[in-house]
N, C-alpha and C. Protein backbone atom coordinates (compact mmCIF):
# COMPACT_ATOMS: atom_id res chain seq x y z
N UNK A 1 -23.11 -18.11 2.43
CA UNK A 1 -22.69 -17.23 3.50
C UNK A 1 -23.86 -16.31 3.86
N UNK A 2 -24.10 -16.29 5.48
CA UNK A 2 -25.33 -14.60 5.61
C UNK A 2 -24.78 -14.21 5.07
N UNK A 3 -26.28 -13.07 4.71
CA UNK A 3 -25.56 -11.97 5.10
C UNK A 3 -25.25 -10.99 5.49
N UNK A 4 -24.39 -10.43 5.60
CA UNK A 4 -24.25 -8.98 6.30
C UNK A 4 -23.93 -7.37 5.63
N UNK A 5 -23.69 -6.47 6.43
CA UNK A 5 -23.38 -5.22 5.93
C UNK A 5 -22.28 -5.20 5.82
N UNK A 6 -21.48 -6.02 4.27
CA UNK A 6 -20.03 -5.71 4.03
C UNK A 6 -19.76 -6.27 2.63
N UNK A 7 -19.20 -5.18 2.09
CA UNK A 7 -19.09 -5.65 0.98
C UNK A 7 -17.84 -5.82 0.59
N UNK A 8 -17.01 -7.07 -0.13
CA UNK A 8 -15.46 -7.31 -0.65
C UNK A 8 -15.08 -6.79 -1.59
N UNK A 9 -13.65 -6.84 -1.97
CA UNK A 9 -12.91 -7.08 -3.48
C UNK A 9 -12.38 -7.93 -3.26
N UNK A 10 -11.93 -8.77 -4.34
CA UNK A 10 -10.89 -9.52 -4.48
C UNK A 10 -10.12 -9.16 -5.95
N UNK A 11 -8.49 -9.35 -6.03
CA UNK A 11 -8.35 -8.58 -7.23
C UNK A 11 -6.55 -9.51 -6.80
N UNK A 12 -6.28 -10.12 -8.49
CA UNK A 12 -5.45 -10.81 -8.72
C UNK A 12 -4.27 -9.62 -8.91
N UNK A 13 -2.89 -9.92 -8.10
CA UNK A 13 -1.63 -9.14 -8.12
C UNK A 13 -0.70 -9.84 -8.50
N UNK A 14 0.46 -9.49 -8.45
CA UNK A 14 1.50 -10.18 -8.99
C UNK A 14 1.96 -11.20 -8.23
N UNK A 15 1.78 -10.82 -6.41
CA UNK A 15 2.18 -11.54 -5.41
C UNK A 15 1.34 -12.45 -4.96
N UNK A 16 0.16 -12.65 -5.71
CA UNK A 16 -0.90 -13.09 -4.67
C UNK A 16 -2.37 -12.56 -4.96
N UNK A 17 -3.41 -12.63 -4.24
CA UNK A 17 -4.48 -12.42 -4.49
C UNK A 17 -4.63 -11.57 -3.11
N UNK A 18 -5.05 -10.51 -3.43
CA UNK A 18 -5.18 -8.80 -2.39
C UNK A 18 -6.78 -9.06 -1.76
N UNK A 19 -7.07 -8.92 -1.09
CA UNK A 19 -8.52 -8.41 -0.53
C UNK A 19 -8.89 -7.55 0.30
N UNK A 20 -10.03 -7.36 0.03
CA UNK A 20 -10.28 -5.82 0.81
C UNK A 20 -11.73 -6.04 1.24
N UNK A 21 -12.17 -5.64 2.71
CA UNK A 21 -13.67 -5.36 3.49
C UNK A 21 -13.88 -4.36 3.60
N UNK A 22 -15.23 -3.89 3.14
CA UNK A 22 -15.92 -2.77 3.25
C UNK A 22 -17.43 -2.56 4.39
N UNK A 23 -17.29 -1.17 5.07
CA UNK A 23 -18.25 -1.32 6.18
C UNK A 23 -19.51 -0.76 5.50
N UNK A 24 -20.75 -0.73 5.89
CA UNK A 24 -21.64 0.38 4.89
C UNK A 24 -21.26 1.54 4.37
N UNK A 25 -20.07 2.28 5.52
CA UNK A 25 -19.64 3.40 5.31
C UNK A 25 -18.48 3.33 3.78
N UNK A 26 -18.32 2.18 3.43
CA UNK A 26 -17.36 2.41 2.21
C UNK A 26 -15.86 2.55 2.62
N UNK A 27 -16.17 2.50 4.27
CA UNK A 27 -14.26 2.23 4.90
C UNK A 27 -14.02 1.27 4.98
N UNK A 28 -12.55 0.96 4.88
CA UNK A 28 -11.88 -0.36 4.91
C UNK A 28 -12.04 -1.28 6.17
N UNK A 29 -12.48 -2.41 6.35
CA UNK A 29 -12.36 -2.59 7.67
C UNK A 29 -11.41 -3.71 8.33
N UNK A 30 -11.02 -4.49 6.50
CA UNK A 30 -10.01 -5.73 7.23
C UNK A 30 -9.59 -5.77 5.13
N UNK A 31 -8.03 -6.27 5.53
CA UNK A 31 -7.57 -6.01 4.06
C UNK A 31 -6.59 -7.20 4.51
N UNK A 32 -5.99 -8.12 3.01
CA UNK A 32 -4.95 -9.44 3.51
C UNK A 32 -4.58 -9.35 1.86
N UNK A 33 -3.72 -10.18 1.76
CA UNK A 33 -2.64 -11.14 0.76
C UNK A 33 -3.00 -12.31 0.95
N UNK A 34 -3.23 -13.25 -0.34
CA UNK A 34 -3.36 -15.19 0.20
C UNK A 34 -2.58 -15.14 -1.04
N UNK A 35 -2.17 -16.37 -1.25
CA UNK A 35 -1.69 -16.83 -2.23
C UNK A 35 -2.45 -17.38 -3.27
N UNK A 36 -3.12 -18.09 -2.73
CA UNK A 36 -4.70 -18.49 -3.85
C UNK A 36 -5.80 -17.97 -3.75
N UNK A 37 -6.51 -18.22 -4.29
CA UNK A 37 -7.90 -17.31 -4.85
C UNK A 37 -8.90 -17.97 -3.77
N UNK A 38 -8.65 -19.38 -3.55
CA UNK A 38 -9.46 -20.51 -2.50
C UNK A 38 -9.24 -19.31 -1.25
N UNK A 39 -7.78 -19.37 -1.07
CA UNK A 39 -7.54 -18.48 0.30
C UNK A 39 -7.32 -17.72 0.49
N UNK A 40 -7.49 -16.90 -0.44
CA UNK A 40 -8.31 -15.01 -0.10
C UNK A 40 -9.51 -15.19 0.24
N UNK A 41 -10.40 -16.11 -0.66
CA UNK A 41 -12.34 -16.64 -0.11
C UNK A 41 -12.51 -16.91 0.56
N UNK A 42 -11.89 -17.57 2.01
CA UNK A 42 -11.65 -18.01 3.06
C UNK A 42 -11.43 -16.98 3.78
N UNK A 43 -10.45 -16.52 3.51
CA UNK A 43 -9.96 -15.49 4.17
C UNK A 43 -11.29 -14.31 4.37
N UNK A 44 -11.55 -13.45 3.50
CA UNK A 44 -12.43 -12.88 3.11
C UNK A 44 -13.64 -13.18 4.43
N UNK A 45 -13.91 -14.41 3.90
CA UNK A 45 -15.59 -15.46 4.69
C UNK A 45 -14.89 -15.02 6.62
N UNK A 46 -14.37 -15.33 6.41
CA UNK A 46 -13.59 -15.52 8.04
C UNK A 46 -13.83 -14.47 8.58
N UNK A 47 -12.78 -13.23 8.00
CA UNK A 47 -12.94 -12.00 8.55
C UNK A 47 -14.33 -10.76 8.36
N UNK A 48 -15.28 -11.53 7.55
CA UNK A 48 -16.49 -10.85 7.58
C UNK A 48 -16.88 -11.47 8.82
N UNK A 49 -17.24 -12.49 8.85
CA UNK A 49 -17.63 -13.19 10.29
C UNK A 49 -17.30 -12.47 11.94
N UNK A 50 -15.79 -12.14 11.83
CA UNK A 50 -15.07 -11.84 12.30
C UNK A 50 -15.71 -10.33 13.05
N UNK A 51 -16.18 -9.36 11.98
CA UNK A 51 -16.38 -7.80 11.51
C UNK A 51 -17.47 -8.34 12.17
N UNK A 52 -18.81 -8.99 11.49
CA UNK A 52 -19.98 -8.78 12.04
C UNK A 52 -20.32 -9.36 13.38
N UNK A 53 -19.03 -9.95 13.69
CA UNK A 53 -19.44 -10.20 15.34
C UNK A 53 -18.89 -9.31 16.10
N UNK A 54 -17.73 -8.53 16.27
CA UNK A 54 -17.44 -7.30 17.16
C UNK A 54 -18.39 -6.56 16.31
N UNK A 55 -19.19 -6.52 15.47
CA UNK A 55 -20.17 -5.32 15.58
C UNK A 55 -21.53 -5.25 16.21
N UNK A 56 -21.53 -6.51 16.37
CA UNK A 56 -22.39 -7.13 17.34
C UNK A 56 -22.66 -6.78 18.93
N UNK A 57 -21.21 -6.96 19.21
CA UNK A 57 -20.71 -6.44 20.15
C UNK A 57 -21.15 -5.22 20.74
């Protein structure tokens, strides 16, 4: 993956696997639930993509 100015968590819950995007600033900028760990990483990959292109913008 580039990369860019964002840094993740990923962190196993009871429901699922939680994730969280971070901007340089240390604010949240995109947060989800997957069910698997594959698709929180996906998830995750996607919406950084996602972040660094409207920041592009």
């Amino acid at each position: 993956m580039t990369d860019f100015p964002f840094a993740y968590s990923l962190a196993h819950a009871e429901s699922g696997w939680t994730w969280r995007i971070f901007d340089e600033d240390g604010e949240t900028v995109a947060q989800g639930l997957d069910l698997s760990q594959s698709a929180a990483q996906a998830a995750v990959e996607s919406a950084i993509r996602m972040a660094a292109s409207e920041a592009r913008a």
